[in-house]
Protein backbone atom coordinates (compact mmCIF):
# COMPACT_ATOMS: atom_id res chain seq x y z
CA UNK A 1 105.01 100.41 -120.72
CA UNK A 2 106.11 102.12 -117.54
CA UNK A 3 109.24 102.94 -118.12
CA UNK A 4 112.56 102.33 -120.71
CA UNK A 5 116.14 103.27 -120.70
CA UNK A 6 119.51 102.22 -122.04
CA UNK A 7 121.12 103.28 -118.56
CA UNK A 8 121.63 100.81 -116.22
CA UNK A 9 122.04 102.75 -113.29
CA UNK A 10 119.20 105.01 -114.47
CA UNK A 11 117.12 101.74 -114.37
CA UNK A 12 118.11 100.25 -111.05
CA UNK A 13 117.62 104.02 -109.44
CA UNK A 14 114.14 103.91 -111.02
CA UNK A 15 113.26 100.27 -109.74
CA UNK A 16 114.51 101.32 -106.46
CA UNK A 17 112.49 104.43 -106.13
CA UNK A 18 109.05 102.39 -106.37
CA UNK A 19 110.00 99.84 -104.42
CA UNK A 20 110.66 102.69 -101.66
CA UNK A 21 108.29 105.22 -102.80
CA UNK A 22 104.42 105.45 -101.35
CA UNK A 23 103.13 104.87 -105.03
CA UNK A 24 101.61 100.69 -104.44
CA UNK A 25 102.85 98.36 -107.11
CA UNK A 26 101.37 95.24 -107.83
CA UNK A 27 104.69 93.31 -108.96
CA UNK A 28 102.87 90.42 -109.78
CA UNK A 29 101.58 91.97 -112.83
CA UNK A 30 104.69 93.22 -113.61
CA UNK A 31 106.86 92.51 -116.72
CA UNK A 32 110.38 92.91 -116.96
CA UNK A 33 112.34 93.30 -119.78
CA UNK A 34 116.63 92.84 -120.76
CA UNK A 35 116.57 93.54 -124.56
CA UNK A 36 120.25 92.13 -124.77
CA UNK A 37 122.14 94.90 -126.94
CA UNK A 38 125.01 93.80 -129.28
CA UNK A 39 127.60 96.78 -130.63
CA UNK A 40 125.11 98.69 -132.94
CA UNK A 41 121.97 98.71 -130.44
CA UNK A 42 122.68 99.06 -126.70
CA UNK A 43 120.68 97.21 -123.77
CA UNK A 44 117.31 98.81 -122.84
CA UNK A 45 115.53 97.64 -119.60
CA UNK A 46 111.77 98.01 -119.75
CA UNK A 47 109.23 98.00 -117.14
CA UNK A 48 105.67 97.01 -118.05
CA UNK A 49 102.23 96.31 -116.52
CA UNK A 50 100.15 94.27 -117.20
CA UNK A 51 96.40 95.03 -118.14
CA UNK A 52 93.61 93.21 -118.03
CA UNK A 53 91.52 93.13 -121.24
CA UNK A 54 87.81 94.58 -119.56
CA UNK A 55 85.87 92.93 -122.65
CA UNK A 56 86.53 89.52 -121.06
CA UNK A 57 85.58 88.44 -117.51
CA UNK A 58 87.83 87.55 -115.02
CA UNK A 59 87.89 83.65 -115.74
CA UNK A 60 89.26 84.56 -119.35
CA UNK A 61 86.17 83.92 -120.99
């Protein structure tokens, strides 16, 4: 996991900042998360990357 918060604004200021930042993100292998909150847990936003396992090879095998 990259990053988490329960702030939306926290997350979209975060999101913006590497997507103007000098730091080169592969988005593709990118995960984004909405865990939907209900009134006893709030939303949290989650950014993940992905990460390729190095025990297999790159056709999966």
């Amino acid at each position: 996991m990259v990053f988490e918060t329960q702030d939306e604004s926290e997350w979209h200021a975060h999101i913006r900042g590497l997507r103007d930042g000098g730091e080169r993100i592969d988005w593709a292998m990118t995960r984004v998360d909405m865990l939907c909150g209900r009134q006893l847990q709030p939303t949290t936003y989650r950014l993940s990357l992905f990460v390729p396992d190095p025990a297999r090879g790159r056709d999966g095998v």
